[in-house]
PDB file of N, CA and C in Angstrom:
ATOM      1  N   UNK A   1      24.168 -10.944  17.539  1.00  0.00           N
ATOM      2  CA  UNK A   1      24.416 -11.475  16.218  1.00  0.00           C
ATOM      3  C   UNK A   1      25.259 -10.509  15.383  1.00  0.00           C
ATOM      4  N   UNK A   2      25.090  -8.990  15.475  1.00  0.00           N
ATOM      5  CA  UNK A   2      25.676  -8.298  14.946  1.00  0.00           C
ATOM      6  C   UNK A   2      27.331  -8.815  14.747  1.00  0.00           C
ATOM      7  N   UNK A   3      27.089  -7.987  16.106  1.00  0.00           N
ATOM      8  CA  UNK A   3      29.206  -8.597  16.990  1.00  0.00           C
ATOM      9  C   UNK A   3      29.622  -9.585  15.792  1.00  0.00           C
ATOM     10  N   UNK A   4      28.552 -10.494  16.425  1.00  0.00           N
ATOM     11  CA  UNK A   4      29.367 -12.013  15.349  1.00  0.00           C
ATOM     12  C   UNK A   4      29.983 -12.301  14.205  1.00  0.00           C
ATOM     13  N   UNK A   5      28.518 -11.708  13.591  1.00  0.00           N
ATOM     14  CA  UNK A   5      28.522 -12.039  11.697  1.00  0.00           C
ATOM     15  C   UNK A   5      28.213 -10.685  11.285  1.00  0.00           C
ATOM     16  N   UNK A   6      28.884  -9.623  11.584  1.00  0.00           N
ATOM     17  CA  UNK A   6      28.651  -8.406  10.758  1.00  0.00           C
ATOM     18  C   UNK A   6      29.993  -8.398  10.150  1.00  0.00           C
ATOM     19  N   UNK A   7      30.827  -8.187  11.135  1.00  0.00           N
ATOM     20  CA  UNK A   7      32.396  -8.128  10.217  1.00  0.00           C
ATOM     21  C   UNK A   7      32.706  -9.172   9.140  1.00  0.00           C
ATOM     22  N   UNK A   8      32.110 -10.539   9.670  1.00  0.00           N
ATOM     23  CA  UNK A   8      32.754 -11.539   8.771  1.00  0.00           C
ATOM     24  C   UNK A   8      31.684 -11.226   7.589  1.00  0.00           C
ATOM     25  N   UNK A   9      30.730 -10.847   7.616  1.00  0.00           N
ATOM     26  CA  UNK A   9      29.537 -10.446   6.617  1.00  0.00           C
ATOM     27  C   UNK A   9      30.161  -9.480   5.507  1.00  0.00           C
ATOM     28  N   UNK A  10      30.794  -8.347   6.128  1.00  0.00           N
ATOM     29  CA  UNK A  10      31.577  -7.295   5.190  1.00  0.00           C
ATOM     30  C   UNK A  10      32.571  -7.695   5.060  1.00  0.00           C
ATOM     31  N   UNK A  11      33.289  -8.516   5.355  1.00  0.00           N
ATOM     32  CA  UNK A  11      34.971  -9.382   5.266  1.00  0.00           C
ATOM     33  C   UNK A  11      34.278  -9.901   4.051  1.00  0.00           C
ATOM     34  N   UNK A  12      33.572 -10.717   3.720  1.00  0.00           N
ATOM     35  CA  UNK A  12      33.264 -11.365   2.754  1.00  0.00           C
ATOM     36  C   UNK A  12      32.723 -10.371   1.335  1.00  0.00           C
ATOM     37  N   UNK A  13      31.911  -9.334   1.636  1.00  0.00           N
ATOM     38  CA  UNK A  13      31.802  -8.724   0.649  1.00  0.00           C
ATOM     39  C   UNK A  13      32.812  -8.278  -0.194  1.00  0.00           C
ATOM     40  N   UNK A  14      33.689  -7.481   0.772  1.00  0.00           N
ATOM     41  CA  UNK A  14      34.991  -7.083   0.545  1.00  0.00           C
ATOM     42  C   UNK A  14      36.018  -7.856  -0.329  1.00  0.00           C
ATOM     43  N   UNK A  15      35.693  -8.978  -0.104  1.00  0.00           N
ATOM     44  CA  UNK A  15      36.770  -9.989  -0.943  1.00  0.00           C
ATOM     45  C   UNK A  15      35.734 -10.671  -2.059  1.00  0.00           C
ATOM     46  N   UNK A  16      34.653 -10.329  -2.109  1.00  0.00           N
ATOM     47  CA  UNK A  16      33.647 -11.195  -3.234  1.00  0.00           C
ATOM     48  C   UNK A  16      33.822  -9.695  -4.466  1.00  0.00           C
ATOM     49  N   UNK A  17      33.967  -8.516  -3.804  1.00  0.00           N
ATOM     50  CA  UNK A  17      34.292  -7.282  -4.424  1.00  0.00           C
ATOM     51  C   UNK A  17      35.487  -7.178  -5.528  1.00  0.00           C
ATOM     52  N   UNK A  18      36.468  -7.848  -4.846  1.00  0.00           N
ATOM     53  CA  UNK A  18      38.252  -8.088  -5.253  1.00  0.00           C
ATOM     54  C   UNK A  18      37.779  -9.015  -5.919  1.00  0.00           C
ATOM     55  N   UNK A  19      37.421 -10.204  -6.017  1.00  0.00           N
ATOM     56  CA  UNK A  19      37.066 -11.025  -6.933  1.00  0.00           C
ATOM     57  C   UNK A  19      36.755 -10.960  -8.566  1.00  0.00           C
ATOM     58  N   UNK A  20      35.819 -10.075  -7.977  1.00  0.00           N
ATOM     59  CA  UNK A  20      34.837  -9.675  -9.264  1.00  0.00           C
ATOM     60  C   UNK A  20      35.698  -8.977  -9.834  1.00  0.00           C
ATOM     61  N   UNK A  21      35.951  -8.070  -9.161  1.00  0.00           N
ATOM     62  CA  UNK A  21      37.133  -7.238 -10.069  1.00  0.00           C
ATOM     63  C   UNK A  21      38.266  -8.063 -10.888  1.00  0.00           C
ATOM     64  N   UNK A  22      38.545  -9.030  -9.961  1.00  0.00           N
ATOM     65  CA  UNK A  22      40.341  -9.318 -10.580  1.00  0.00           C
ATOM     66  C   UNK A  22      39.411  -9.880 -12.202  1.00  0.00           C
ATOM     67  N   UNK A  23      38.461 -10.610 -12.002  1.00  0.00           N
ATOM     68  CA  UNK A  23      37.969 -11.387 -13.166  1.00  0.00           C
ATOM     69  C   UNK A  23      37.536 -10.653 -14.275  1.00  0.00           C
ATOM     70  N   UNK A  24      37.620  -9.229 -14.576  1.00  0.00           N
ATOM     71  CA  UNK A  24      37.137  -9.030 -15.361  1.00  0.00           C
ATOM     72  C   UNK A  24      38.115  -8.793 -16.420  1.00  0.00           C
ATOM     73  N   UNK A  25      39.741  -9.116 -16.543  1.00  0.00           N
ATOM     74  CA  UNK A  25      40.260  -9.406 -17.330  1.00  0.00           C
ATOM     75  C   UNK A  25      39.907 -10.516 -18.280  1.00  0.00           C
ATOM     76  N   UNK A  26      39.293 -11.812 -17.300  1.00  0.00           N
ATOM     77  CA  UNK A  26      38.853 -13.183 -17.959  1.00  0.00           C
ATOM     78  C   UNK A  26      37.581 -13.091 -18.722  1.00  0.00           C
ATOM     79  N   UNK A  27      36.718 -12.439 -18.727  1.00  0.00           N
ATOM     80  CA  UNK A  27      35.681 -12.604 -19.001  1.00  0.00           C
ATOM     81  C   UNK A  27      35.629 -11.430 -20.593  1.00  0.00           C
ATOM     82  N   UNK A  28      36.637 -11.010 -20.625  1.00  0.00           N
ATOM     83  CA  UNK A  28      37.036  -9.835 -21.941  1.00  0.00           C
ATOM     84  C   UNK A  28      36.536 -10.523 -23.419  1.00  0.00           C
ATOM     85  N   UNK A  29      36.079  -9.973 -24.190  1.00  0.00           N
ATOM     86  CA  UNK A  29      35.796 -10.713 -25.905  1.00  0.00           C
ATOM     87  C   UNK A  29      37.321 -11.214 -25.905  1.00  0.00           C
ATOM     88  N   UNK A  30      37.091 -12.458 -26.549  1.00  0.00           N
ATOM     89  CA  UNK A  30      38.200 -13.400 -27.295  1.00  0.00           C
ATOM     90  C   UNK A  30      38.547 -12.351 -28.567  1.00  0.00           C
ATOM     91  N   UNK A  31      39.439 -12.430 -28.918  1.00  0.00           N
ATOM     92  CA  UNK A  31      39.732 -11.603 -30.294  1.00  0.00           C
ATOM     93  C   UNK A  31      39.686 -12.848 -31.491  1.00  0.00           C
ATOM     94  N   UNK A  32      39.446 -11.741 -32.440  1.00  0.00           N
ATOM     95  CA  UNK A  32      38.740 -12.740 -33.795  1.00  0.00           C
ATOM     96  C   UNK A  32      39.827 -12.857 -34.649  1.00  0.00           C
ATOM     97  N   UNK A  33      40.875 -12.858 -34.490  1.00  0.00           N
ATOM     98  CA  UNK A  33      42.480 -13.185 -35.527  1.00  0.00           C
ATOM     99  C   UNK A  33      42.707 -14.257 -35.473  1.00  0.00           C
ATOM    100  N   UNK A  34      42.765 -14.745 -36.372  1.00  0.00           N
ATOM    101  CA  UNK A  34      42.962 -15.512 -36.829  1.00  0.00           C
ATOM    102  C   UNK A  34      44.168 -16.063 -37.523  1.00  0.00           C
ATOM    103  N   UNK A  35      45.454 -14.943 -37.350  1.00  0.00           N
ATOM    104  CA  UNK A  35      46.776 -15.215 -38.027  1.00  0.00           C
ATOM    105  C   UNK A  35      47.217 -14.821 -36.832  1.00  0.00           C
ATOM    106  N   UNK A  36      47.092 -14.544 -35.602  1.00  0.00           N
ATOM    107  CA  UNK A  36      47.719 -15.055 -34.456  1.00  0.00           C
ATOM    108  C   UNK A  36      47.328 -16.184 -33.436  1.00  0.00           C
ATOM    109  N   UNK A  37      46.366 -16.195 -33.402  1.00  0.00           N
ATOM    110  CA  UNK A  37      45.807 -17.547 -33.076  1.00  0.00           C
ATOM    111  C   UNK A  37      45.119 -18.721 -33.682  1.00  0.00           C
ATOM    112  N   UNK A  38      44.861 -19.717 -33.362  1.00  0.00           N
ATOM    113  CA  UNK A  38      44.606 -20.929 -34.531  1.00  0.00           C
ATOM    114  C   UNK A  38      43.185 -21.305 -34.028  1.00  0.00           C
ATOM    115  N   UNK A  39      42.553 -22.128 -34.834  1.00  0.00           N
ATOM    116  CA  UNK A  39      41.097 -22.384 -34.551  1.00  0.00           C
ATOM    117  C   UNK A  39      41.101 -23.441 -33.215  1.00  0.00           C
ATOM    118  N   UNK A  40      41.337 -23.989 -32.751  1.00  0.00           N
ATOM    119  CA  UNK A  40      41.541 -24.653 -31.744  1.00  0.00           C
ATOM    120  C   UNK A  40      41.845 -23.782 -30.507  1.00  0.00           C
ATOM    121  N   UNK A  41      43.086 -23.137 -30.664  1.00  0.00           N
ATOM    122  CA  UNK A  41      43.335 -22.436 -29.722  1.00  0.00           C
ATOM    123  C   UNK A  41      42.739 -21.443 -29.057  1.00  0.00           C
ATOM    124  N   UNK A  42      41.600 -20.607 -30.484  1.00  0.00           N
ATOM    125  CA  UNK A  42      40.499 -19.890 -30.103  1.00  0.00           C
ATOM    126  C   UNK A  42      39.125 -20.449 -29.354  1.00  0.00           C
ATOM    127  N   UNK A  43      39.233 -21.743 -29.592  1.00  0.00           N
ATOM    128  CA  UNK A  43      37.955 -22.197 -28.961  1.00  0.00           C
ATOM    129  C   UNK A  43      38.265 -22.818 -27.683  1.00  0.00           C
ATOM    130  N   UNK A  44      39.731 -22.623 -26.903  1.00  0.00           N
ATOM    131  CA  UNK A  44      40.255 -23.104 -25.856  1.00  0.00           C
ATOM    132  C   UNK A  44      40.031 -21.735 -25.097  1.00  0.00           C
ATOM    133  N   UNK A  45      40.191 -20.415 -25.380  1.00  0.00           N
ATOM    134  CA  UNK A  45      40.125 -19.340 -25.242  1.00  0.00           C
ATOM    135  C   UNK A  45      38.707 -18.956 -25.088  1.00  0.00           C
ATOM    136  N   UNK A  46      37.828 -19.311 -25.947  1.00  0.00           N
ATOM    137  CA  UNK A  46      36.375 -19.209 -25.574  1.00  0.00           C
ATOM    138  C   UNK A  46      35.722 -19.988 -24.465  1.00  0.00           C
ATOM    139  N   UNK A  47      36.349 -21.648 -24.341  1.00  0.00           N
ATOM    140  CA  UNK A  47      36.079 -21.856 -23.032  1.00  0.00           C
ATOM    141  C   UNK A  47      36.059 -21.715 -22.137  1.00  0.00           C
ATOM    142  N   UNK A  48      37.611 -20.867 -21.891  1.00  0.00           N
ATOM    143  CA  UNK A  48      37.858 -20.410 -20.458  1.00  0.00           C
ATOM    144  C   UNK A  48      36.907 -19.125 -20.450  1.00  0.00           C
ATOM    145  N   UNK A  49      36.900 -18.280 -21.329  1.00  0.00           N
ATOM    146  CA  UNK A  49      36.022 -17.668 -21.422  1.00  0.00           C
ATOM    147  C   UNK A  49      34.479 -17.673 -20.676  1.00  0.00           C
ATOM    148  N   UNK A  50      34.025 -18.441 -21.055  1.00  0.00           N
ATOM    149  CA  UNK A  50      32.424 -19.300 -20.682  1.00  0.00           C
ATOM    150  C   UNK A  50      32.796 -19.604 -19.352  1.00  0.00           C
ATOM    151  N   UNK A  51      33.990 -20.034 -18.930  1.00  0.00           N
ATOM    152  CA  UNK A  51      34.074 -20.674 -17.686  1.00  0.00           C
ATOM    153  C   UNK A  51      34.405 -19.281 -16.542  1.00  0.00           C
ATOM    154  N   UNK A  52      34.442 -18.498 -17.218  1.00  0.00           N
ATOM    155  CA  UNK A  52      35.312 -17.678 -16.556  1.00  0.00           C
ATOM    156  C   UNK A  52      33.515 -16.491 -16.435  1.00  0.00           C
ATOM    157  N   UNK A  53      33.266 -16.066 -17.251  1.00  0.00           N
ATOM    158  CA  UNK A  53      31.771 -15.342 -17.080  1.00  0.00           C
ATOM    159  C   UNK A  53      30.833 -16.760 -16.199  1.00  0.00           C
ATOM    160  N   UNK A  54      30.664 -17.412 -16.386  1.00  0.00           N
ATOM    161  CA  UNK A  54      29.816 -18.661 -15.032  1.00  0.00           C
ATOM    162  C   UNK A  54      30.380 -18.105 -13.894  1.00  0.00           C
ATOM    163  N   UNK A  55      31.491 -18.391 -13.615  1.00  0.00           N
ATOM    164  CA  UNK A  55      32.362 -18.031 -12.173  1.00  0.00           C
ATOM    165  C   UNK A  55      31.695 -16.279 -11.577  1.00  0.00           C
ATOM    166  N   UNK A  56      31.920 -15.716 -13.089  1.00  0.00           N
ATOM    167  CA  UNK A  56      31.404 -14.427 -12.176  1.00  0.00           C
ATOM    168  C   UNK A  56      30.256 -14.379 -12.367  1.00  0.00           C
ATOM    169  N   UNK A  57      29.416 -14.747 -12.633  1.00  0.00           N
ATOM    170  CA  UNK A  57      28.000 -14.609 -12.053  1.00  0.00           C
ATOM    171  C   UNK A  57      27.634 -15.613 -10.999  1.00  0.00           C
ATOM    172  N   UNK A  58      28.331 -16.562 -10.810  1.00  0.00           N
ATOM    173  CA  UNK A  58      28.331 -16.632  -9.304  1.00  0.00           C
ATOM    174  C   UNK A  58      28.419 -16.285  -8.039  1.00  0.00           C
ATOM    175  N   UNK A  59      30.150 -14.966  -8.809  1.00  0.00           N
ATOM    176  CA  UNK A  59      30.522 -14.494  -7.706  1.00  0.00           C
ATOM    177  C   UNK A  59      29.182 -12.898  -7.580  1.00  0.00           C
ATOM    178  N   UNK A  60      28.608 -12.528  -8.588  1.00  0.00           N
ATOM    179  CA  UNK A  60      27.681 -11.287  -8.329  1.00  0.00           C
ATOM    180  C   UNK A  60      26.366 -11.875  -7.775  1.00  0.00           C
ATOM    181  N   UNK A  61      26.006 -13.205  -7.798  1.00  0.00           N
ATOM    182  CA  UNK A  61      24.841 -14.104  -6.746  1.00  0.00           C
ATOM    183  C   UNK A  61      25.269 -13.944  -5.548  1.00  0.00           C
ATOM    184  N   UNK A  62      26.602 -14.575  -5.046  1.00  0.00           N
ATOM    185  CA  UNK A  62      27.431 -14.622  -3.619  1.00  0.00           C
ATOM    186  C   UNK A  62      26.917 -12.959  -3.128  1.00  0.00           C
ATOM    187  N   UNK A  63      27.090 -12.144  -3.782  1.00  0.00           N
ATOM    188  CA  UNK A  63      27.249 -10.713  -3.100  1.00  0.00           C
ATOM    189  C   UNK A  63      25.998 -10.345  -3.263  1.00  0.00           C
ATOM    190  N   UNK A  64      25.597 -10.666  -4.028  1.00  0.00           N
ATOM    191  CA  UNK A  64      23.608 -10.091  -3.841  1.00  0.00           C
ATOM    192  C   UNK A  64      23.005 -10.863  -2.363  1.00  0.00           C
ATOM    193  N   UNK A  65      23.589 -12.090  -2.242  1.00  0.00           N
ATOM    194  CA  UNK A  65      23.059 -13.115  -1.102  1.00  0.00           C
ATOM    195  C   UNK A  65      24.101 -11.532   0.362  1.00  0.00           C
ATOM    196  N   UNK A  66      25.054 -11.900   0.272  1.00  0.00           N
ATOM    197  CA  UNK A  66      25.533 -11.401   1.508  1.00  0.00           C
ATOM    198  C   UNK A  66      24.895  -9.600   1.863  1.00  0.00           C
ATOM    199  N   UNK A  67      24.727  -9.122   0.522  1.00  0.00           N
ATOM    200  CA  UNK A  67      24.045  -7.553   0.699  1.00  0.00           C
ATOM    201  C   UNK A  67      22.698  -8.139   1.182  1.00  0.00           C
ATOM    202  N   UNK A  68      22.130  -8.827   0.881  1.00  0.00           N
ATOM    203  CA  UNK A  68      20.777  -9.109   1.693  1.00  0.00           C
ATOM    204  C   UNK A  68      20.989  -9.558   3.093  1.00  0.00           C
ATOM    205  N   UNK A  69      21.887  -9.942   3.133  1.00  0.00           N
ATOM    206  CA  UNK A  69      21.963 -10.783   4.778  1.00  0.00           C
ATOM    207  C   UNK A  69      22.597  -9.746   5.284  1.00  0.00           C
ATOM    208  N   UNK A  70      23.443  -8.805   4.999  1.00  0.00           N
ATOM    209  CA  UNK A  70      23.649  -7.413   5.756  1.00  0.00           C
ATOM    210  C   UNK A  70      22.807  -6.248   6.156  1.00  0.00           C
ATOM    211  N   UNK A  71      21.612  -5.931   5.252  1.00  0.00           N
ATOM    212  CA  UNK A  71      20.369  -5.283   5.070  1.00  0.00           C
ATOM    213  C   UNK A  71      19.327  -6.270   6.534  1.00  0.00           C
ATOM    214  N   UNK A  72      19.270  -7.472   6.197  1.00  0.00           N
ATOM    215  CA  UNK A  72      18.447  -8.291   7.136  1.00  0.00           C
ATOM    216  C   UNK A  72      19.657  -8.071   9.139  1.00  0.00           C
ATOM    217  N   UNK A  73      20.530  -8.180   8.942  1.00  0.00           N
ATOM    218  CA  UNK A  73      21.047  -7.731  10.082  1.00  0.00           C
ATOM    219  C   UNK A  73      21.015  -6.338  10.552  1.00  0.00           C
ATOM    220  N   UNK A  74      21.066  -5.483   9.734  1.00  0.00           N
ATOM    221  CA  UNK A  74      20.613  -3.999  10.090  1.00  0.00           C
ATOM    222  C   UNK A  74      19.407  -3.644  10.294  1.00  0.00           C
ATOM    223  N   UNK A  75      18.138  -4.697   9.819  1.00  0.00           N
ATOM    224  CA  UNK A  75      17.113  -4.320  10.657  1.00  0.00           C
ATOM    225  C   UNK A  75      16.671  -5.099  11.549  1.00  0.00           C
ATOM    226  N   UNK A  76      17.169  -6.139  11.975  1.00  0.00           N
ATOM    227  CA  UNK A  76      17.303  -6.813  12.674  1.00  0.00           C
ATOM    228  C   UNK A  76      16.319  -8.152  12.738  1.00  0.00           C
ATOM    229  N   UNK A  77      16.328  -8.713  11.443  1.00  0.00           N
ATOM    230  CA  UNK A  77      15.729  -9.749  10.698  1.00  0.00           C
ATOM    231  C   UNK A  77      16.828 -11.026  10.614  1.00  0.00           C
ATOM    232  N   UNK A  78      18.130 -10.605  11.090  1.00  0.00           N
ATOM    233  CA  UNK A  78      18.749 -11.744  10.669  1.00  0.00           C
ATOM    234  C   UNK A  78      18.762 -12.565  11.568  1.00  0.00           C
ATOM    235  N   UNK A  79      19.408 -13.885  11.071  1.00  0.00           N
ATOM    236  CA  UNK A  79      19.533 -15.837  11.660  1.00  0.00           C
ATOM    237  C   UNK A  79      17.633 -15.992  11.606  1.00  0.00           C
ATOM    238  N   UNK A  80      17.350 -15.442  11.399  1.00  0.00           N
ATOM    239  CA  UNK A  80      15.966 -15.858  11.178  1.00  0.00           C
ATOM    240  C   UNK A  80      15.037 -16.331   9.553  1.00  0.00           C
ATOM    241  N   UNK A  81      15.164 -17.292   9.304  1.00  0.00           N
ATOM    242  CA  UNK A  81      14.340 -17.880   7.930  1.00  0.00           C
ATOM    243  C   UNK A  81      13.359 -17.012   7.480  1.00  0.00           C
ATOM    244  N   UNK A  82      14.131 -17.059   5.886  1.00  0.00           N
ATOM    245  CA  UNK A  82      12.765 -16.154   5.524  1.00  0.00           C
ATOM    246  C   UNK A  82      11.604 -16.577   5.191  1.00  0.00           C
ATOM    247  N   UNK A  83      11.951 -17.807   4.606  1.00  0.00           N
ATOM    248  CA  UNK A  83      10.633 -18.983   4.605  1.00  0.00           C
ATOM    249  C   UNK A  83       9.421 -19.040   5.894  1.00  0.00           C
ATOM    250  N   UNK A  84      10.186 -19.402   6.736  1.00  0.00           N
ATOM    251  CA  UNK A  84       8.927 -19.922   8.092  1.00  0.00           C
ATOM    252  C   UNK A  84       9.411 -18.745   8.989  1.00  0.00           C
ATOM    253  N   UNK A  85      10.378 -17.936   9.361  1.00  0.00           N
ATOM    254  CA  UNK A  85      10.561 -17.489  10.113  1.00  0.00           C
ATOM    255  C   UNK A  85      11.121 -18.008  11.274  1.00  0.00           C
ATOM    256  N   UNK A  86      11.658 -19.371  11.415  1.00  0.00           N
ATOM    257  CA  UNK A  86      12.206 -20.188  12.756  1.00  0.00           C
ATOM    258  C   UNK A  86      13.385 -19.452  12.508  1.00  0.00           C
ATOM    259  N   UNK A  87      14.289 -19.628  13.779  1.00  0.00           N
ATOM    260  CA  UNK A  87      15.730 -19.295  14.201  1.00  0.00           C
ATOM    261  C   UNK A  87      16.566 -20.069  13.137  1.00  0.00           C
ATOM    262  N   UNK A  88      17.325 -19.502  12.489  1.00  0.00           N
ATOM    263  CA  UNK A  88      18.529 -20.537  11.674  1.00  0.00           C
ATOM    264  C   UNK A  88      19.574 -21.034  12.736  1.00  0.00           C
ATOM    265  N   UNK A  89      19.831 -22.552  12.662  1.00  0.00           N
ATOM    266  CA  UNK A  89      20.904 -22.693  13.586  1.00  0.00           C
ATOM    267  C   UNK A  89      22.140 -21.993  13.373  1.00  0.00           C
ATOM    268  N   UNK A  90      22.533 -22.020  14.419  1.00  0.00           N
ATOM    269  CA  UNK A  90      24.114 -21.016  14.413  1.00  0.00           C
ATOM    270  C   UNK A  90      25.604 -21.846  13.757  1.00  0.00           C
ATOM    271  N   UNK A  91      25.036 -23.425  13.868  1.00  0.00           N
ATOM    272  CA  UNK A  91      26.379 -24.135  12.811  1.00  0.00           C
ATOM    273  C   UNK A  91      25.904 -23.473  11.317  1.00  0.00           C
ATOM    274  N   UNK A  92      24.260 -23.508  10.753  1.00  0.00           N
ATOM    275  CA  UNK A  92      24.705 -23.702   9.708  1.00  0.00           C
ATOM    276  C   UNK A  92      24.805 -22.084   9.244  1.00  0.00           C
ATOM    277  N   UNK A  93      24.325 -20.797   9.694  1.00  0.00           N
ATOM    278  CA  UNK A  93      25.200 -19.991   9.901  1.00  0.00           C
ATOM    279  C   UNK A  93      26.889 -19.816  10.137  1.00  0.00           C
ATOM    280  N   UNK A  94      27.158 -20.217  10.805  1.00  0.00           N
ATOM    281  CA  UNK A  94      28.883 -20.715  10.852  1.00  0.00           C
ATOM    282  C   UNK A  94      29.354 -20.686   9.756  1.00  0.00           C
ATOM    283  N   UNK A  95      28.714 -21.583   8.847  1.00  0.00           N
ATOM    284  CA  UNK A  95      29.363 -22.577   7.778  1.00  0.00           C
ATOM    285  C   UNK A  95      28.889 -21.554   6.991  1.00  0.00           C
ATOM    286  N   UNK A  96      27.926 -20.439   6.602  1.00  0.00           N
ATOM    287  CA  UNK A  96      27.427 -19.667   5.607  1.00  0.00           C
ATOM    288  C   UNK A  96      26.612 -18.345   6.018  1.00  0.00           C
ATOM    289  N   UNK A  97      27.253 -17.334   6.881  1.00  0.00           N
ATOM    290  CA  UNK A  97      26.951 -16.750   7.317  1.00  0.00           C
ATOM    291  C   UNK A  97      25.745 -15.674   6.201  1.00  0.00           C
ATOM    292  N   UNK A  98      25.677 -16.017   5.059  1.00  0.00           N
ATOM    293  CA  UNK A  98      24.940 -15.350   3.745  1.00  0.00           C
ATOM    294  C   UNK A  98      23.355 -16.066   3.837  1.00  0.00           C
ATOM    295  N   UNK A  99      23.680 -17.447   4.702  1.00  0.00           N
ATOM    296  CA  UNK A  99      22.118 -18.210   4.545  1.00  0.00           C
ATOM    297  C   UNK A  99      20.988 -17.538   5.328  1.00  0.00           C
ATOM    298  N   UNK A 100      19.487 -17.549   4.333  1.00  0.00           N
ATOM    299  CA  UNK A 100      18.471 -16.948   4.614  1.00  0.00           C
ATOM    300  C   UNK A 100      17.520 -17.925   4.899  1.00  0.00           C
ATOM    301  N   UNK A 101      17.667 -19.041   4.952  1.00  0.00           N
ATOM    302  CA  UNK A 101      16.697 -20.119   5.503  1.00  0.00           C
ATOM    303  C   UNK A 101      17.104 -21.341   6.030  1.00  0.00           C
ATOM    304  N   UNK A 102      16.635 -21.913   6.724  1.00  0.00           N
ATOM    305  CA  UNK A 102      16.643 -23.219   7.701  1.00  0.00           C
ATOM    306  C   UNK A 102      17.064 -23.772   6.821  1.00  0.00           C
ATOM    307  N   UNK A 103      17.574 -25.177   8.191  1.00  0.00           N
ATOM    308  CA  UNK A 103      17.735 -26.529   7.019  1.00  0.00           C
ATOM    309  C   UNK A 103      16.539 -26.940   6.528  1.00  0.00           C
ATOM    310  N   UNK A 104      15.720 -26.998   7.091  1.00  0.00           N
ATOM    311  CA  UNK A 104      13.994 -27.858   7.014  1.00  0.00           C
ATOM    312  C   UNK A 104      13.823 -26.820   5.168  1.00  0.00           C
ATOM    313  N   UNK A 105      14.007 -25.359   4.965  1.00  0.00           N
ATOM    314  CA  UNK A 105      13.302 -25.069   4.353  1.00  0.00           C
ATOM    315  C   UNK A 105      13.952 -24.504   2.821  1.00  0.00           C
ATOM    316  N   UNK A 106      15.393 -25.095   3.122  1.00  0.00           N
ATOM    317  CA  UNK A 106      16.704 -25.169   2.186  1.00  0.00           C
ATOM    318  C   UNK A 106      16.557 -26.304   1.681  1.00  0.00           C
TER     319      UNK A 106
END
């Protein structure tokens, strides 16, 4: 399992890393001027805003999930549910190499 899903495990961190980073231009305080920007335009700016802090706390969930599923492969806990403990199938691994439980218990 290592072989398999270790690289693509840190491939993914690696780029959930770059992520986070590029975004933290977006997620910056809106500025409060008001003689360069107009009230509308500020609250178009606060949306993306809002939309833009959601996104990254998604993306710091994504990487808390994959640091656990890297920790669980280093001791050699992983493809295994943490719920019941059955084998996770290897498609739905495939499809989410970060998942910590079965389909039955997802």
């Amino acid at each position: 399992m290592r072989a398999l899903f270790g690289p693509r495990l840190e491939r993914a961190l690696e780029e959930t890393n770059a992520e986070i980073e590029a975004q933290a231009a977006n997620v910056a305080p809106v500025e409060l001027d008001q003689q360069s920007v107009g009230r509308l335009s500020r609250m178009d700016a606060m949306q993306a805003q809002a939309m833009a802090q959601a996104y990254e706390r998604r993306l710091k969930a994504q990487k808390v999930r994959i640091e656990h599923a890297l920790t669980r492969l280093a001791a050699g806990e992983y493809g295994y549910c943490t719920e019941c403990g059955e084998e996770i199938g290897m498609r739905r691994l495939d499809i989410d190499p970060a998942a910590h439980r079965c389909v039955r218990c997802a």
